[in-house]
Protein backbone atom coordinates (compact mmCIF):
# COMPACT_ATOMS: atom_id res chain seq x y z
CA UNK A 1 -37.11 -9.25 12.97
CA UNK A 2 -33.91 -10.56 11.18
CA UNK A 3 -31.86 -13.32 12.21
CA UNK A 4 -29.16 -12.33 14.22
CA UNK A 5 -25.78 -14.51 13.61
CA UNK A 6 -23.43 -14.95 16.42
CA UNK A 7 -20.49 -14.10 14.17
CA UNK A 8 -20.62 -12.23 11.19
CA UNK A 9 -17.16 -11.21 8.87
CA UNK A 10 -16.86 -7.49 8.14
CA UNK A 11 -15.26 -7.56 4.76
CA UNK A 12 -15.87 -4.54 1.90
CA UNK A 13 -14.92 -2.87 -1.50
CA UNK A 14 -11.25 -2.78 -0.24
CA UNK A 15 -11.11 -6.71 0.08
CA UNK A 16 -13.05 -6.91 -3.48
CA UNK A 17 -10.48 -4.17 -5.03
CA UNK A 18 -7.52 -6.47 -3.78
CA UNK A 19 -8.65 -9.70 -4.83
CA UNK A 20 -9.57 -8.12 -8.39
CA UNK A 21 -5.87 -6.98 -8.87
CA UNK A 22 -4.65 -10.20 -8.35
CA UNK A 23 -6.86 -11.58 -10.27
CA UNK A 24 -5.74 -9.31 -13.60
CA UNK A 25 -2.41 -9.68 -12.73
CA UNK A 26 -2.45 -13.77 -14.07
CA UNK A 27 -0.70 -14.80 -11.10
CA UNK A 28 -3.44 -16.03 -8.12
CA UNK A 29 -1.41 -18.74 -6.48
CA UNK A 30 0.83 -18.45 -3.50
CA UNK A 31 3.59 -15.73 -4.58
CA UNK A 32 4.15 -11.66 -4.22
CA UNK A 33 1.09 -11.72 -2.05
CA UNK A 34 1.62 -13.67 0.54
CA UNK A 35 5.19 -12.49 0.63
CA UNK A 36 3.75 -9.79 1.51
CA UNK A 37 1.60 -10.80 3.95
CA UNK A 38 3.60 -12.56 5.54
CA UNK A 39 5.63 -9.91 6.53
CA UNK A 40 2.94 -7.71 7.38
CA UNK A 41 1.98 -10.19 9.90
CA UNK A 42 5.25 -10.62 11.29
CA UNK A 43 5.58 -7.02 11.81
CA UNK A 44 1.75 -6.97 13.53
CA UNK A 45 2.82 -9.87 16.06
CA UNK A 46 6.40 -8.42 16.20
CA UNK A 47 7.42 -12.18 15.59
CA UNK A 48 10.79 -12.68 13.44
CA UNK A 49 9.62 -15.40 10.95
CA UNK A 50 6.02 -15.82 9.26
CA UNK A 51 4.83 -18.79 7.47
CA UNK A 52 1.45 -18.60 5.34
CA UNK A 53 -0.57 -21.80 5.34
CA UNK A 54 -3.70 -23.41 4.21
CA UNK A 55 -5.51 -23.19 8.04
CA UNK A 56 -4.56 -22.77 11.87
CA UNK A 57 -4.65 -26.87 12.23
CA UNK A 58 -1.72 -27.12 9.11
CA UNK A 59 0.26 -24.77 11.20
CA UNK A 60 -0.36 -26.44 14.43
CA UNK A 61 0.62 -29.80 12.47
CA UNK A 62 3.80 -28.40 10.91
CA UNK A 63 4.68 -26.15 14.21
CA UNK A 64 4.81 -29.61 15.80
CA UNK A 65 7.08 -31.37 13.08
CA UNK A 66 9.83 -28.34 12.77
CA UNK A 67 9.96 -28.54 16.60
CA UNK A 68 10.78 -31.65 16.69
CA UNK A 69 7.75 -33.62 17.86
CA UNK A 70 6.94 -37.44 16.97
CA UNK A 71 6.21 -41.15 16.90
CA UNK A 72 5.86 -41.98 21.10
CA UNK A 73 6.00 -38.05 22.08
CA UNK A 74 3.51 -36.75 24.45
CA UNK A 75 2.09 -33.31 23.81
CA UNK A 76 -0.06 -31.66 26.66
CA UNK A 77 -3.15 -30.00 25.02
CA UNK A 78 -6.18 -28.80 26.65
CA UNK A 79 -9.43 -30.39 26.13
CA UNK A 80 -11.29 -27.37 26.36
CA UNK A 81 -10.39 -26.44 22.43
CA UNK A 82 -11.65 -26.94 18.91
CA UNK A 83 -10.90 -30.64 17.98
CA UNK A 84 -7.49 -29.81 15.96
CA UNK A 85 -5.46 -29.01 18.76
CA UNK A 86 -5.76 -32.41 19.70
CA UNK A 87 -5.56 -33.47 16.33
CA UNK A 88 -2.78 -31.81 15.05
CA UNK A 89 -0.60 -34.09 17.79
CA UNK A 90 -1.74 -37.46 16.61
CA UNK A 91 -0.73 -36.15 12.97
CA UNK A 92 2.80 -36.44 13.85
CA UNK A 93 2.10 -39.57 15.09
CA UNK A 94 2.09 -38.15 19.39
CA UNK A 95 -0.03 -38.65 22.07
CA UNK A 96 -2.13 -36.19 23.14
CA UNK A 97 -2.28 -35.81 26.90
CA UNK A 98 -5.11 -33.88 28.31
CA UNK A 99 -5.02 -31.21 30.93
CA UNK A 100 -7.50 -29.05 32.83
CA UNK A 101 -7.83 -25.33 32.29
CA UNK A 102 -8.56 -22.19 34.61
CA UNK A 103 -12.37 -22.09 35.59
CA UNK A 104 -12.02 -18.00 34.32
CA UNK A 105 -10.28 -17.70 31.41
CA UNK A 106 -10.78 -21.39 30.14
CA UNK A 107 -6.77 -21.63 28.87
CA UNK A 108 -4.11 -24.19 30.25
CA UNK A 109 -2.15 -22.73 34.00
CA UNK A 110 1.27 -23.52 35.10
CA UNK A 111 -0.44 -25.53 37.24
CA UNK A 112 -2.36 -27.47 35.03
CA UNK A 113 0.16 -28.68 32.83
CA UNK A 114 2.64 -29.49 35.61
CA UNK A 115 0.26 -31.98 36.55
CA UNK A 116 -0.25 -33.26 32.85
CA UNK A 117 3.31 -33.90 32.10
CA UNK A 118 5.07 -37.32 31.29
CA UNK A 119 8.60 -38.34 31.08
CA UNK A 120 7.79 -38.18 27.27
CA UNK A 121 6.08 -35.05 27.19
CA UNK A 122 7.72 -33.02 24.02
CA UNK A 123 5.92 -30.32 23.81
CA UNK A 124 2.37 -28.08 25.31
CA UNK A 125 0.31 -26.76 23.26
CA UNK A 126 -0.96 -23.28 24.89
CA UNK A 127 -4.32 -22.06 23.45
CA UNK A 128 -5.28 -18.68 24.16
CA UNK A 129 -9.22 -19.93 23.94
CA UNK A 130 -11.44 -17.14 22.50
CA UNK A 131 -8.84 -14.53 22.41
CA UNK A 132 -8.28 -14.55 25.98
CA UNK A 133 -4.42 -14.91 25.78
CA UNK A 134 -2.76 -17.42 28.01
CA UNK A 135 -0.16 -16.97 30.58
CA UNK A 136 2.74 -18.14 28.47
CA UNK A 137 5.36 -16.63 30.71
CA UNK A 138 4.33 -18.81 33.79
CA UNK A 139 3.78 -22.04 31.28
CA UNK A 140 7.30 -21.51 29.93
CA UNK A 141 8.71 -20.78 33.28
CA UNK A 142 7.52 -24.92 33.50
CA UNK A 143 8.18 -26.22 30.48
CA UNK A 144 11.69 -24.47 29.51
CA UNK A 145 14.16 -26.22 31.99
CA UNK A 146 12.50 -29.92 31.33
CA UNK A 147 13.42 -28.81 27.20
CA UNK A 148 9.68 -28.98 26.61
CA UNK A 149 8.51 -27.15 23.27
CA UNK A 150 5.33 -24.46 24.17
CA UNK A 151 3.57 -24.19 20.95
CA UNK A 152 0.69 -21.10 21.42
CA UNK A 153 -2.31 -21.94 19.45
CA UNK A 154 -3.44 -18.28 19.06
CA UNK A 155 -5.66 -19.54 16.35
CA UNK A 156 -8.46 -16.93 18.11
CA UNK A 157 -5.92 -14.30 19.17
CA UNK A 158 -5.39 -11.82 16.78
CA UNK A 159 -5.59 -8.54 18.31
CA UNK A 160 -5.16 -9.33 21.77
CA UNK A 161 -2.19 -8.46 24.37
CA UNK A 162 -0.08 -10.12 26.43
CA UNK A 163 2.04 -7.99 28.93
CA UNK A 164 2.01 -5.12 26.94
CA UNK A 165 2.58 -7.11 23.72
CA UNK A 166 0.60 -8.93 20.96
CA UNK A 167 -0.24 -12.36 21.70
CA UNK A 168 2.74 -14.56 20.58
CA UNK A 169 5.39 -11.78 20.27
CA UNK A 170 7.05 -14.07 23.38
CA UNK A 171 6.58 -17.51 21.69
CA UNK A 172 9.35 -19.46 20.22
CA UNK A 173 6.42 -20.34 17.54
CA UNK A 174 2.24 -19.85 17.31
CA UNK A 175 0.00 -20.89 14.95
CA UNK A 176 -2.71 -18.49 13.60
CA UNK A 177 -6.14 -19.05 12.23
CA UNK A 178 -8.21 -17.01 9.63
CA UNK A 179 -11.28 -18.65 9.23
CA UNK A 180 -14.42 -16.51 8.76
CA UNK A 181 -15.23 -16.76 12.53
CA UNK A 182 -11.90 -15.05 12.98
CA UNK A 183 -11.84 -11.51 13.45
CA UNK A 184 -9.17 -11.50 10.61
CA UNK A 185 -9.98 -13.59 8.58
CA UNK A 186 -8.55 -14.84 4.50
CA UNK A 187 -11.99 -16.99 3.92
CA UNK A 188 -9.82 -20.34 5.02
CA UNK A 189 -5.65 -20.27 5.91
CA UNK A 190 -3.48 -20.00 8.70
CA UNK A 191 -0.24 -18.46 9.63
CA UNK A 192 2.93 -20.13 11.55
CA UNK A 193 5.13 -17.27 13.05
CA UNK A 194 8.55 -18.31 15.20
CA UNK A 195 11.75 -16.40 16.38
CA UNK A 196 13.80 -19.31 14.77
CA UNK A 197 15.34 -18.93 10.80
CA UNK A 198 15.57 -22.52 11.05
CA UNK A 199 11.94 -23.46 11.93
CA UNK A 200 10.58 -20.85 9.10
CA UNK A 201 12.63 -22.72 6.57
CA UNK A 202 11.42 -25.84 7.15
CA UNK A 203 7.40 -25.12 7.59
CA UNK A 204 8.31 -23.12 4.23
CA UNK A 205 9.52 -26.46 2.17
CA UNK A 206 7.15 -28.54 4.14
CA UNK A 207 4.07 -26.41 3.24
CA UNK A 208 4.51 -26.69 -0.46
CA UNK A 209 5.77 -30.80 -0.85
CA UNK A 210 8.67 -30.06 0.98
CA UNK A 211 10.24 -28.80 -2.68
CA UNK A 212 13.66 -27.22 -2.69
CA UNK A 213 12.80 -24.35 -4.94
CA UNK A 214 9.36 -22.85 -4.69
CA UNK A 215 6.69 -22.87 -7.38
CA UNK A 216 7.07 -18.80 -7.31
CA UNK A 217 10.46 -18.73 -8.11
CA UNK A 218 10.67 -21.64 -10.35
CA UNK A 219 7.76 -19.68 -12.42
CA UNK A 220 10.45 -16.71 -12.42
CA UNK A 221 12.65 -18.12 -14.27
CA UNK A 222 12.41 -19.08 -17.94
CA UNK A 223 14.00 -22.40 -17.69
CA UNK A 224 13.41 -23.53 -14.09
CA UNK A 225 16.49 -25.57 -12.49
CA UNK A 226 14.78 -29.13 -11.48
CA UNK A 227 13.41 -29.50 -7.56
CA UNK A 228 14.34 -32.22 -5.31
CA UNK A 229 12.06 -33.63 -2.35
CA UNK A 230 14.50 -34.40 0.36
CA UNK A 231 11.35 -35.38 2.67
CA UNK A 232 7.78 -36.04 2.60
CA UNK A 233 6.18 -33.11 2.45
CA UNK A 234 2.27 -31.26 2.28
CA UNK A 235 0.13 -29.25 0.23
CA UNK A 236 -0.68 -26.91 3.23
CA UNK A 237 -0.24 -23.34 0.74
CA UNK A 238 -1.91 -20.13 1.33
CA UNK A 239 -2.90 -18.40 -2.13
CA UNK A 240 -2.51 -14.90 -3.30
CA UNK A 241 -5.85 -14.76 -4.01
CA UNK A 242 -6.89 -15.16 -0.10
CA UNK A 243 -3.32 -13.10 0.57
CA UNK A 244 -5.08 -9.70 -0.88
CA UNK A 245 -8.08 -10.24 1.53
CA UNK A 246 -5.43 -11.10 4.58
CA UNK A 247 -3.38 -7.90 3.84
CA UNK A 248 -6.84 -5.75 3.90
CA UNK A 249 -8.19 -7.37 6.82
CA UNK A 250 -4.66 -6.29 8.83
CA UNK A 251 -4.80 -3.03 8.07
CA UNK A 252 -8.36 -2.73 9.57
CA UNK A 253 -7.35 -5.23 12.99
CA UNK A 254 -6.94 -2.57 15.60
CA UNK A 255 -10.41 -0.75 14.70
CA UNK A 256 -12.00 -4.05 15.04
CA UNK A 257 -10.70 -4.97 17.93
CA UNK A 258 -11.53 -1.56 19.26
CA UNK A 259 -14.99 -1.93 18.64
CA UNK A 260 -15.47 -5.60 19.77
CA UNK A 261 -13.93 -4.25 23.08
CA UNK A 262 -16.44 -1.59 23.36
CA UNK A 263 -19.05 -4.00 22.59
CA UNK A 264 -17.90 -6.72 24.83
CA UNK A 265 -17.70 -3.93 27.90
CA UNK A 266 -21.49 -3.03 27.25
CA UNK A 267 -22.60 -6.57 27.43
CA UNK A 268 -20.35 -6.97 30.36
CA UNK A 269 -22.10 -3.70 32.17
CA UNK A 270 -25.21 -4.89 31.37
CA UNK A 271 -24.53 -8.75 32.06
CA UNK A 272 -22.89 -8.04 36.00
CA UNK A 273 -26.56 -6.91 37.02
CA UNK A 274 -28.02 -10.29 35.70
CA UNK A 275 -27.74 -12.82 39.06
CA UNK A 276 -26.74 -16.19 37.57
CA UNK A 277 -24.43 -15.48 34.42
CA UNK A 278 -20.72 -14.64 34.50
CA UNK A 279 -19.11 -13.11 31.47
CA UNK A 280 -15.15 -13.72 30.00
CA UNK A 281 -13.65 -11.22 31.29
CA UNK A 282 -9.45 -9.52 30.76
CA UNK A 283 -7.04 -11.44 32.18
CA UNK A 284 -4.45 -9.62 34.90
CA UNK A 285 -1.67 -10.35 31.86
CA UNK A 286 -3.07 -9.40 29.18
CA UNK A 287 -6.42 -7.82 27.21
CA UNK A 288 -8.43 -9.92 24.79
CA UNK A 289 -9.99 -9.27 21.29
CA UNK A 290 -13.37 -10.88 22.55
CA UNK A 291 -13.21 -13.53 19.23
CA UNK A 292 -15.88 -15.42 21.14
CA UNK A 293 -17.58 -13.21 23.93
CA UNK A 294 -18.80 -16.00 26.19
CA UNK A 295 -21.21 -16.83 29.24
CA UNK A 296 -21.27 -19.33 32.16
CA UNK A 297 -24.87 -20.32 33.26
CA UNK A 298 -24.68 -21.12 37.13
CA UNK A 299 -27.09 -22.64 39.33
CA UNK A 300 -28.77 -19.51 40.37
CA UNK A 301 -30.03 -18.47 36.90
CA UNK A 302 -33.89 -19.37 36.24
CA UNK A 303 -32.59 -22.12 33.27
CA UNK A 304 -29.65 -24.43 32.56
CA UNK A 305 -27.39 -23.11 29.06
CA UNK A 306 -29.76 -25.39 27.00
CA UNK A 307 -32.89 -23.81 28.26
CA UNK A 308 -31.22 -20.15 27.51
CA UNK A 309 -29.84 -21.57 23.83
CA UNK A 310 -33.72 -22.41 22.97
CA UNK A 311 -35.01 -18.83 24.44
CA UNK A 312 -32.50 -17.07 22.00
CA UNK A 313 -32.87 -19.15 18.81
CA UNK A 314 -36.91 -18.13 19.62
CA UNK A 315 -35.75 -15.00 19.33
CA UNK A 316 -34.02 -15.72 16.20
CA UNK A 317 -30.87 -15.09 17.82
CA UNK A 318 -27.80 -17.65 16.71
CA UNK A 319 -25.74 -18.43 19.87
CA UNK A 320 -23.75 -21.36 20.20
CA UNK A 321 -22.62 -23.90 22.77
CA UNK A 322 -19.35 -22.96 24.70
CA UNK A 323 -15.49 -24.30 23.71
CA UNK A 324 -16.19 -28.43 23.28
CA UNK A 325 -14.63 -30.84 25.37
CA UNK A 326 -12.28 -32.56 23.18
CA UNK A 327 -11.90 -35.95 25.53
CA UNK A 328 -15.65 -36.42 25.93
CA UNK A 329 -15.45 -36.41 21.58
CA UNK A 330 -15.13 -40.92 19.97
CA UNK A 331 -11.85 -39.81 18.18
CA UNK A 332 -10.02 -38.99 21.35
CA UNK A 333 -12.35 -40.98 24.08
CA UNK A 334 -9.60 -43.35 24.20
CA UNK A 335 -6.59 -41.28 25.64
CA UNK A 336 -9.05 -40.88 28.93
CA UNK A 337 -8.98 -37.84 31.23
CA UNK A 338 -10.52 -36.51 34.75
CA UNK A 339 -11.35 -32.67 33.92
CA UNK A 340 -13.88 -31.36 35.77
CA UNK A 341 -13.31 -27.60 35.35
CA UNK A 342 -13.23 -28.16 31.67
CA UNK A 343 -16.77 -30.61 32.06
CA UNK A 344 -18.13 -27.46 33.71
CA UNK A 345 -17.03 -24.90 31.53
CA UNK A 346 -17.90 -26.91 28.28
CA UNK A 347 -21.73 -27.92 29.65
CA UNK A 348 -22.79 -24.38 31.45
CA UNK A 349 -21.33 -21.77 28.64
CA UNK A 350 -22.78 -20.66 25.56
CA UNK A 351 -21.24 -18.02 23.05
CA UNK A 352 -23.54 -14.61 22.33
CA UNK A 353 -23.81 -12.64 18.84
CA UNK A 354 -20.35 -10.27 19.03
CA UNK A 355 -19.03 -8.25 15.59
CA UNK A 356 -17.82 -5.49 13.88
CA UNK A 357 -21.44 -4.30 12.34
CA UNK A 358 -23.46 -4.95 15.29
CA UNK A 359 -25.61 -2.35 16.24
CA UNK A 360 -26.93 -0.69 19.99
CA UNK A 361 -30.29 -2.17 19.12
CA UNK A 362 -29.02 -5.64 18.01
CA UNK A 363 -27.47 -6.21 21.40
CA UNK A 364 -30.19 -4.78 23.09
CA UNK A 365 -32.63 -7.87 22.06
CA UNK A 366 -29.57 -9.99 23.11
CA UNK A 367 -30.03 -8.77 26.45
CA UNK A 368 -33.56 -8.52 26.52
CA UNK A 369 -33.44 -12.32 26.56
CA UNK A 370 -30.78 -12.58 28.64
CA UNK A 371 -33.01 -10.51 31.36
CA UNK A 372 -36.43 -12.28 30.25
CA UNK A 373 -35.61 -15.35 31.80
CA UNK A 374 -34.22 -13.71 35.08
């Protein structure tokens, strides 16, 4: 029996075709390509402004800067996410401040961040963890009249709805992740969209060493004019090469989101029946993409999470721990924080195989598992 992974990318001929054209046509570093993507993307999200990037955590970081956010800010961010969504905060030299999350959908409440915020709170980052989007309405609804920033992390969202919407259609900016365990993904790179011109602008300067005339357009021109560098800027670009693949991958987002659905409702049938697991499930606001279809182990299930982890990797079957715990990490042990939901969540999930190619029979010896040890 083969290995199965718990994430595999479902690229194809299409994504080789595109990255071969841009290949023969001499130019392969961020220009016409991720101009065009760029607006492709914006159009997806129905967002008015898209920024390319090198990953999700340089958009969180320069999401953070345009908005304003700096030396002695606090910026609420929930522990229960991948390590850069604290990160990204101390970057522009604020304090994270940890809050708990919802024991069902695992993202930041109204509630929650009420309780996390500080006289010097600047800004909340709102992660919509595993493509389960976050209630960004009820969040705002906290955060707008103190003149506190909400920054969605959708890094996992692509694809999913909120009210009737895509994810981060209602945010005043999100940040966007394509990684390979992305269901969209450019091999690395990230994507900044925002409803404000003058937010775009910036990210755009500050991405490329905060130049004031791009690298594409100075190559346009036969005798370029010379740049200035008003600011310190990054190196955070997206390339055309990686562009191609992101413009492919679009085109084929609803069908994989389709399917990942359909998958994620089998193992959710099947799952309901099995007395000590409880799956993620949709949201009241909103449906998810499934990025990362995951479990909670309870008390009533005949082993812990790291007793069902060993069963499936004996079955050669890659699952992985839940979301980590970003306070109980050395870099950020310091800050200190009392979240029990988010100790719960982050020592009783685990994540299960879920993509495009997999087959009736490859979830089947998922479940088989699953049921063994009932």
């Amino acid at each position: 029996m083969s290995r199965l992974n718990v994430m595999q990318p479902w690229l194809g001929s299409a994504e080789v075709e595109a990255v071969t054209a841009v290949i023969e046509s001499g130019w392969v570093a961020q220009g016409p390509r991720v101009a065009e993507f760029e607006r492709l993307f914006a159009a997806q999200q129905q967002a008015e402004h898209a920024v390319a990037v090198s990953s999700c955590t340089a958009a969180l970081h320069l999401g953070l800067l345009v908005a304003g956010v700096g030396e002695g800010d606090d910026v609420v961010v929930p522990s229960f996410s991948f390590i850069a969504t604290a990160n990204a905060a101390t970057y522009v030299g604020a304090r994270p401040v940890f809050a708990d999350v919802d024991p069902v959908t695992g993202n930041l409440t109204a509630e929650t961040v009420a309780t996390a915020l500080t006289d010097r709170t600047r800004a909340v980052v709102l992660v919509d963890q595993g493509g389960v989007p976050a209630d960004l309405d009820a969040v705002r609804a906290v955060c707008d009249p103190r003149g506190v920033v909400v920054l969605e992390d959708a890094a996992c969202a692509a694809g999913a709805t909120y009210r009737g919407r895509p994810v981060g259609a209602g945010a005043d900016i999100a940040a966007w992740s394509f990684h390979p365990r992305k269901i969209l993904t450019t091999g690395e790179g990230g994507m900044i969209t925002t409803s404000r011109a003058d937010w775009a602008e910036r990210a755009r300067r500050l991405r490329e060493h905060a130049m004031s005339v791009s690298a594409a357009a100075r190559h346009a021109t036969v005798l370029a004019s010379p740049e200035e560098y008003a600011e310190v800027g990054f190196n955070f670009r997206m390339t055309d090469l990686q562009a191609a693949v992101g413009i492919v991958q679009l085109g084929r987002l609803p069908e994989v989101v389709a399917r990942r659905r359909e998958l994620a409702a089998s193992y959710a049938k099947a799952i309901h029946e099995i007395s000590g697991l409880r799956p993620v499930t949709d949201p009241e606001h909103g449906t998810s993409n499934f990025q990362s279809y995951w479990v909670e182990v309870g008390d009533d299930y005949p082993t812990d999470r790291e007793g069902l982890l060993a069963r499936l990797a004996e079955a050669d079957i890659s699952a992985r721990r839940g979301i980590m715990a970003a306070h109980r990490q050395p870099a950020h042990a310091h800050v200190g924080a009392h979240l029990p939901v988010t100790d719960l969540l982050t020592d009783r999930t685990l994540i299960l195989p879920l993509f495009h190619q997999m087959s009736e029979s490859d979830q089947a010896r998922v479940l088989e598992v699953l049921r063994h040890d009932r």
